[in-house]
N, C-alpha and C. Protein backbone atom coordinates (compact mmCIF):
# COMPACT_ATOMS: atom_id res chain seq x y z
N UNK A 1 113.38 132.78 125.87
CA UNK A 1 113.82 133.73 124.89
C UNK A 1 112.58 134.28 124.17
N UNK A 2 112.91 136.01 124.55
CA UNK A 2 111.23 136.44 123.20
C UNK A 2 112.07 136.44 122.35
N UNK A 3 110.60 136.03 120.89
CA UNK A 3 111.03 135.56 119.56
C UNK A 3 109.90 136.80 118.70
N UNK A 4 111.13 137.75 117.79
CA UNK A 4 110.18 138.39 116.81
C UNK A 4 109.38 138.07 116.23
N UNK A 5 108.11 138.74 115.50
CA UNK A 5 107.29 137.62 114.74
C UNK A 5 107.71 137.38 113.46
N UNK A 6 108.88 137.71 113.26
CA UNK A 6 109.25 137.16 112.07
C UNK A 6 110.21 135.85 111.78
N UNK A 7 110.43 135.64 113.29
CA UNK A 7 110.83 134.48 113.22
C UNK A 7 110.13 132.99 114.17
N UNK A 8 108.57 133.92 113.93
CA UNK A 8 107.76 132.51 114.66
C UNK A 8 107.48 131.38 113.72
N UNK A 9 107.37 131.82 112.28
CA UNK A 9 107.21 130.37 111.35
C UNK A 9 109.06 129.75 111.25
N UNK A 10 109.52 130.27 112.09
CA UNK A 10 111.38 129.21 111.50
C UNK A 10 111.00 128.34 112.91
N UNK A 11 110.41 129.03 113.92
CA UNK A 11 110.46 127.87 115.01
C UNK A 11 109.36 126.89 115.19
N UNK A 12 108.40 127.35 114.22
CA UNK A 12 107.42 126.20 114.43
C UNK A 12 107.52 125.35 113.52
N UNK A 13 108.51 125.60 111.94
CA UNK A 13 108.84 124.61 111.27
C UNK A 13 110.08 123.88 111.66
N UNK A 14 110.82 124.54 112.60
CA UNK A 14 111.53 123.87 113.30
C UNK A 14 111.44 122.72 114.36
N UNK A 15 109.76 123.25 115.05
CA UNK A 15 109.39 122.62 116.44
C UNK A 15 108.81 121.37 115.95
N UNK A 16 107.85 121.86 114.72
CA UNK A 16 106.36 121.05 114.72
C UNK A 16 106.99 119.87 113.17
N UNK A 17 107.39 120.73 112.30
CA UNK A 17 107.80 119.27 110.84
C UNK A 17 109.20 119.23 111.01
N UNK A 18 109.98 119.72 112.04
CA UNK A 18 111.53 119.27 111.92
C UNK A 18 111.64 117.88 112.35
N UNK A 19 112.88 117.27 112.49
CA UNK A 19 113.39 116.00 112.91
C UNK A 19 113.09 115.79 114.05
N UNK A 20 113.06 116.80 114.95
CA UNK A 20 112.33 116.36 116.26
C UNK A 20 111.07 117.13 116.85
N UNK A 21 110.58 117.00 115.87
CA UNK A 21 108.87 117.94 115.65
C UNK A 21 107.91 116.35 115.15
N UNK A 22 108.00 116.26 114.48
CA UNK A 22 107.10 114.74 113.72
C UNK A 22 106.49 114.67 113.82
N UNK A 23 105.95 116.12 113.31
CA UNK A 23 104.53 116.38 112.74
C UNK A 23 103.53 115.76 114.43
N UNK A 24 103.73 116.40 115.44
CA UNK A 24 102.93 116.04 116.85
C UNK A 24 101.90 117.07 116.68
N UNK A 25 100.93 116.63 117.63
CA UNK A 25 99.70 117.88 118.01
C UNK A 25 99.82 118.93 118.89
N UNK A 26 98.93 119.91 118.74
CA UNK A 26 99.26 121.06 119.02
C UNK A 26 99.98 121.15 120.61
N UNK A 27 99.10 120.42 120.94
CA UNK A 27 99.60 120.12 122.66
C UNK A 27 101.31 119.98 122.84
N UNK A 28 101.73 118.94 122.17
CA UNK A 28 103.30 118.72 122.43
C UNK A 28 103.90 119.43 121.67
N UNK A 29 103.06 120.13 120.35
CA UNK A 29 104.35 121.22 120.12
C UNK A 29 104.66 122.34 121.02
N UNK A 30 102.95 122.69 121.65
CA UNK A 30 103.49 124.04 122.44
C UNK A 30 104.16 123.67 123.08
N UNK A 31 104.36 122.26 124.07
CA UNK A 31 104.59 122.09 125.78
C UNK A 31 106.66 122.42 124.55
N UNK A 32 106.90 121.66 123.95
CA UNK A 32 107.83 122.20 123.52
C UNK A 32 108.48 123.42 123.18
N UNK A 33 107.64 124.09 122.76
CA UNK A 33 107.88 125.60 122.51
C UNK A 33 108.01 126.50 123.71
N UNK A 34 107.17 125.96 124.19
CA UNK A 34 106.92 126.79 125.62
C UNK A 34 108.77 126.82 126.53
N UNK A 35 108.91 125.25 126.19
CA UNK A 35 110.39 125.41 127.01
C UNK A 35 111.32 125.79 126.71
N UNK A 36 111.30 126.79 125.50
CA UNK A 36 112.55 127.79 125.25
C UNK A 36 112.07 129.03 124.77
N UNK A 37 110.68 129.05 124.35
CA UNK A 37 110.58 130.75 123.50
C UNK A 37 109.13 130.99 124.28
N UNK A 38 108.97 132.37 123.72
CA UNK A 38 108.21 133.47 124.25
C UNK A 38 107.93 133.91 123.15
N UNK A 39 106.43 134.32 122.98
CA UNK A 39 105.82 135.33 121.65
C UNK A 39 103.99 135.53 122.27
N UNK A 40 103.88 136.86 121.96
CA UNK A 40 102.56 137.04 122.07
C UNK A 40 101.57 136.07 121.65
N UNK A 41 100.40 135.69 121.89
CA UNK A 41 99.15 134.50 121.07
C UNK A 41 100.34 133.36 120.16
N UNK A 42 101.02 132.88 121.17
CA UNK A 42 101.94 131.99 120.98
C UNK A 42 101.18 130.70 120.64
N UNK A 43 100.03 129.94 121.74
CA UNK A 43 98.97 128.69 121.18
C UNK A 43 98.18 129.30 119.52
N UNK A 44 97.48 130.44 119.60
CA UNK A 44 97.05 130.46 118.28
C UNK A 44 98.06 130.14 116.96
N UNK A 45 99.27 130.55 117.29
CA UNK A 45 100.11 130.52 116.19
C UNK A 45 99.97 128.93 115.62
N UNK A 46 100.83 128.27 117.28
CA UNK A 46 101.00 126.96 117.55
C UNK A 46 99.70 126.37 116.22
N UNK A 47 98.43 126.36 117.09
CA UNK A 47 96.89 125.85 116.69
C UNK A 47 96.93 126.50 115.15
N UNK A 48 97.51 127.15 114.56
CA UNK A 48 97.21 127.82 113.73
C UNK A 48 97.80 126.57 112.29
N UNK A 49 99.53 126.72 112.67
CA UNK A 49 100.18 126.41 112.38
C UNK A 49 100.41 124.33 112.23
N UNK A 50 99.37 123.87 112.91
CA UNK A 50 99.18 122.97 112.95
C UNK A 50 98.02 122.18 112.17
N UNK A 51 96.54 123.08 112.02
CA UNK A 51 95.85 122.99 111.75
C UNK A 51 95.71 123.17 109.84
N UNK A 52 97.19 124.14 109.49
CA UNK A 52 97.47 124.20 108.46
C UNK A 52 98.50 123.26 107.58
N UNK A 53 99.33 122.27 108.90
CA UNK A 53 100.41 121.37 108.07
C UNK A 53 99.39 120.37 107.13
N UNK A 54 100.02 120.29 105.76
CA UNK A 54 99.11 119.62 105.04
C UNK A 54 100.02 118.05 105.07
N UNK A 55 101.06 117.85 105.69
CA UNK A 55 101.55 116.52 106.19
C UNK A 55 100.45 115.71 106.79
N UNK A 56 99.68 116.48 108.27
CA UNK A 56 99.48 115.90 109.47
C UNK A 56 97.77 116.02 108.59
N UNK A 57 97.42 116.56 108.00
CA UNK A 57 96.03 116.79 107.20
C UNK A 57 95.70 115.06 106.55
N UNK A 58 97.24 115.02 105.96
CA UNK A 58 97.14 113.65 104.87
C UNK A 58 96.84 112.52 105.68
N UNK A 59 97.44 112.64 106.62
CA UNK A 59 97.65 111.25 107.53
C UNK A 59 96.22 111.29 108.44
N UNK A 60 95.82 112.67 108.84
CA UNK A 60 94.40 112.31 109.68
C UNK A 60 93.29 111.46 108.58
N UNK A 61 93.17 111.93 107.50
CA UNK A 61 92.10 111.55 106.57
C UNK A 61 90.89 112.26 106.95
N UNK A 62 89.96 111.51 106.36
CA UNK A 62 88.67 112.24 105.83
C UNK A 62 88.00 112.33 107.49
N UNK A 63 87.38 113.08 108.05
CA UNK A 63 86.63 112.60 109.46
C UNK A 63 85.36 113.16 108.98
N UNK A 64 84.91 112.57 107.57
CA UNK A 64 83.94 112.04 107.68
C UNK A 64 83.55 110.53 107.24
N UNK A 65 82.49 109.63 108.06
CA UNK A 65 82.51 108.24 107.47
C UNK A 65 81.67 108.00 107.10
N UNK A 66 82.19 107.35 106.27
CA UNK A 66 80.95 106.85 104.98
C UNK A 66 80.62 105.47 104.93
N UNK A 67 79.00 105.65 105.18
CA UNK A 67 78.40 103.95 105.50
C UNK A 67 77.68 104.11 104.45
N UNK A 68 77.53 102.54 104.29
CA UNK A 68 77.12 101.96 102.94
C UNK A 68 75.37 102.44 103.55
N UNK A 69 74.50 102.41 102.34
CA UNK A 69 73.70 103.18 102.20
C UNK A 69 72.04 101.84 102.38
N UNK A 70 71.32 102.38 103.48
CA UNK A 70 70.29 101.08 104.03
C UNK A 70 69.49 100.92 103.18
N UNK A 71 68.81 99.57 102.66
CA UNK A 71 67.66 99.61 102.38
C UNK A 71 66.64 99.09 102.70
N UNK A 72 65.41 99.16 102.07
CA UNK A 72 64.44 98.47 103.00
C UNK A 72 63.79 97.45 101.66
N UNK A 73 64.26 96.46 101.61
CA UNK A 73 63.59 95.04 100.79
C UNK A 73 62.30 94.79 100.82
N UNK A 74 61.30 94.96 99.86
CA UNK A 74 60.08 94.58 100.47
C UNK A 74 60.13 93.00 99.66
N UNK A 75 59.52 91.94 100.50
CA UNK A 75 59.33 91.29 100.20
C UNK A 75 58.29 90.46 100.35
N UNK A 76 57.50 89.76 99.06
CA UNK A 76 55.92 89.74 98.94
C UNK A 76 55.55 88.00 99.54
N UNK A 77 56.76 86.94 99.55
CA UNK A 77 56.01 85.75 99.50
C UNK A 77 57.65 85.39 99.90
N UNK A 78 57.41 83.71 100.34
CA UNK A 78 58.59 83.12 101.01
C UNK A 78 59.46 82.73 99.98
N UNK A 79 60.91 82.05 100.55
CA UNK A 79 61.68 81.84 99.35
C UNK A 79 61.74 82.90 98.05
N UNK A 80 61.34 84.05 98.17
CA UNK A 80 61.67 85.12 96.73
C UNK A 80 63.20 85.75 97.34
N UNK A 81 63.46 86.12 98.44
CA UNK A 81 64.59 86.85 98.31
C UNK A 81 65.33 85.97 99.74
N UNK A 82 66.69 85.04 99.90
CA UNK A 82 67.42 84.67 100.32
C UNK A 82 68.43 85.33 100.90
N UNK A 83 68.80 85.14 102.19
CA UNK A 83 70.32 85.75 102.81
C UNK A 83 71.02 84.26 102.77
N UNK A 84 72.79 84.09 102.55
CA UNK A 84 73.62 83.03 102.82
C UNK A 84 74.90 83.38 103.27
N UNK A 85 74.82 82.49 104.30
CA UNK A 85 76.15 82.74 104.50
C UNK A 85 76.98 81.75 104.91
N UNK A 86 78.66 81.10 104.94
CA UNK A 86 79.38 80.20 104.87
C UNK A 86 80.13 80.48 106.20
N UNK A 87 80.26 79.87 107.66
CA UNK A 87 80.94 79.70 108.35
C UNK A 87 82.21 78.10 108.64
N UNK A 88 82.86 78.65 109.38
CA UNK A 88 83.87 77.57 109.60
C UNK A 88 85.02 77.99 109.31
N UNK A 89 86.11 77.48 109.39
CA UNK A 89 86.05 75.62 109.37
C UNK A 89 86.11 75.32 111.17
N UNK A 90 85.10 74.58 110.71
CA UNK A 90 84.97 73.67 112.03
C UNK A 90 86.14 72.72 111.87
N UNK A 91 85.71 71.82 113.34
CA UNK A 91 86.99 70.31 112.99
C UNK A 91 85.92 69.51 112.16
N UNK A 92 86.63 68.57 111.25
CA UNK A 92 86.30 67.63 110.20
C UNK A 92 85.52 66.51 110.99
N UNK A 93 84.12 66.67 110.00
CA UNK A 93 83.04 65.81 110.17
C UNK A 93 83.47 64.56 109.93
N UNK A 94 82.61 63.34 110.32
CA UNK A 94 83.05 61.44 109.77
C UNK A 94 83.06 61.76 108.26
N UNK A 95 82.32 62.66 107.75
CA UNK A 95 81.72 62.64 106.28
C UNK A 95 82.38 63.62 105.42
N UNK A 96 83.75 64.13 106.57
CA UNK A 96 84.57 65.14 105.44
C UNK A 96 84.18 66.90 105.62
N UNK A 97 83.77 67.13 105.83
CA UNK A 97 82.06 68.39 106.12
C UNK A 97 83.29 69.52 106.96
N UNK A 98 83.76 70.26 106.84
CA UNK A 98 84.51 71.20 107.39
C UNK A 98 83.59 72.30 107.17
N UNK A 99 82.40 73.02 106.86
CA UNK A 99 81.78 74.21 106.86
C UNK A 99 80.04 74.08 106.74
N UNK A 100 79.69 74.89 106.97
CA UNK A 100 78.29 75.37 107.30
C UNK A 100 78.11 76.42 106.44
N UNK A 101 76.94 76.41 105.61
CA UNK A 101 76.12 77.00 104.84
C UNK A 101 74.88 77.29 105.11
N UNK A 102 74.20 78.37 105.74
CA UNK A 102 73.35 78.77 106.20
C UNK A 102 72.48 79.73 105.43
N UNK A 103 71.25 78.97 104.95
CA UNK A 103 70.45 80.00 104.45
C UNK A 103 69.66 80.34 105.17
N UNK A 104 68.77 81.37 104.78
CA UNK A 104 67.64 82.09 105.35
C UNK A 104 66.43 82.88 104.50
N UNK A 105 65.14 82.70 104.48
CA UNK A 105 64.17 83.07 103.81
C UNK A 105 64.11 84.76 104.70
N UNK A 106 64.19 85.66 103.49
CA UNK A 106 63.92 87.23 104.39
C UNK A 106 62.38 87.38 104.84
N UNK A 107 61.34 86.82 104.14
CA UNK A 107 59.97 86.65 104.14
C UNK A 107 59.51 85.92 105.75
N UNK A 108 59.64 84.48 105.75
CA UNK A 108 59.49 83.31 107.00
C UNK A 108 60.58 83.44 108.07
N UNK A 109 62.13 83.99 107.34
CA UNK A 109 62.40 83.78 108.78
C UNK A 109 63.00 82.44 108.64
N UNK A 110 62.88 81.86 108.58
CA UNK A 110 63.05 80.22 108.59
C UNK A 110 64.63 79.98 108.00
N UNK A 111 64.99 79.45 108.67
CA UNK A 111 66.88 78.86 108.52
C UNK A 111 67.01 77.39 108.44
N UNK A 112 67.91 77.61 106.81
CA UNK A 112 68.38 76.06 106.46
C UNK A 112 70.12 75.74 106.71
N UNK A 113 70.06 75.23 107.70
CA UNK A 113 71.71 74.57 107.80
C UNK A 113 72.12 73.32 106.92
N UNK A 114 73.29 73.89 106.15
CA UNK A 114 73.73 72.34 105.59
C UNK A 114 75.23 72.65 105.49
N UNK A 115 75.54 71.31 106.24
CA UNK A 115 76.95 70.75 106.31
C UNK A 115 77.66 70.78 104.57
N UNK A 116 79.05 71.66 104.17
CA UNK A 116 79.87 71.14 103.35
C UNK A 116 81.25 70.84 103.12
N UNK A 117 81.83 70.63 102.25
CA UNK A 117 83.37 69.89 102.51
C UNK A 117 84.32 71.26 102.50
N UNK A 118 84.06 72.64 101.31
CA UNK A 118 84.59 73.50 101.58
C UNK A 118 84.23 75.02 101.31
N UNK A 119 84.32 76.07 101.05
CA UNK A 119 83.73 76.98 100.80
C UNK A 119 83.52 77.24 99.26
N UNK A 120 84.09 76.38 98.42
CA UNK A 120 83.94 77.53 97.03
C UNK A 120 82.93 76.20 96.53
N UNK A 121 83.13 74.91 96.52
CA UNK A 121 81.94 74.26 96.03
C UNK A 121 81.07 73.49 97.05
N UNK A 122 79.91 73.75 96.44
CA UNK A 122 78.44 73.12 97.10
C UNK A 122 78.12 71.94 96.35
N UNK A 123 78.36 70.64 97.77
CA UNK A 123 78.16 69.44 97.45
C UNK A 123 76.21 69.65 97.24
């Protein structure tokens, strides 16, 4: 069926945010459209009309990503600036010890492992 252009926004709010539209991409609205109507620059409308639902806008989100921001630590002598971190739970040590506490000097390099009973206090 050709469709006037005055009634190409009733079928694409029909096709694309109706009950059986749900808010899809441009692709499955046309292949839909395509199987009953006819209109001149029918994909631009489609692409048009899609690119403008502010439904399908909300739900894509931002495409841009935002990483936390690098730095570069200088550090002058050993033991001044520390990394730690708490893995586990392992299975239970003779001595109770369910986690690992792992430090590290940013300077040497050098890694201290020590066995503890749980994560929030350090025997």
């Amino acid at each position: 069926m050709v469709i006037p252009k005055a009634k190409v926004p009733d079928v694409l709010k029909l096709y694309h945010n109706g009950c059986s539209g749900g808010h899809v991409r441009v692709k499955q609205t046309l292949l839909k459209i395509r199987e009953r109507f006819y209109w001149v620059h029918c994909r631009n409308y489609v692409e048009d009309w899609c690119c403008k639902c502010t439904n399908c806008a909300a739900v894509k989100g931002s495409q841009i990503l935002s990483r936390g921001a690098l730095k570069l630590y200088n550090v002058g002598a050993a033991w001044e600036r520390l990394a730690l971190d708490v893995t586990g739970p392992f299975l239970k040590s003779e001595c109770g010890n369910k986690y690992f506490m792992v430090v590290m000097d940013y300077f040497t390099k050098w890694p201290e492992v020590f066995a503890i009973t749980n994560q929030l206090q350090i025997n």
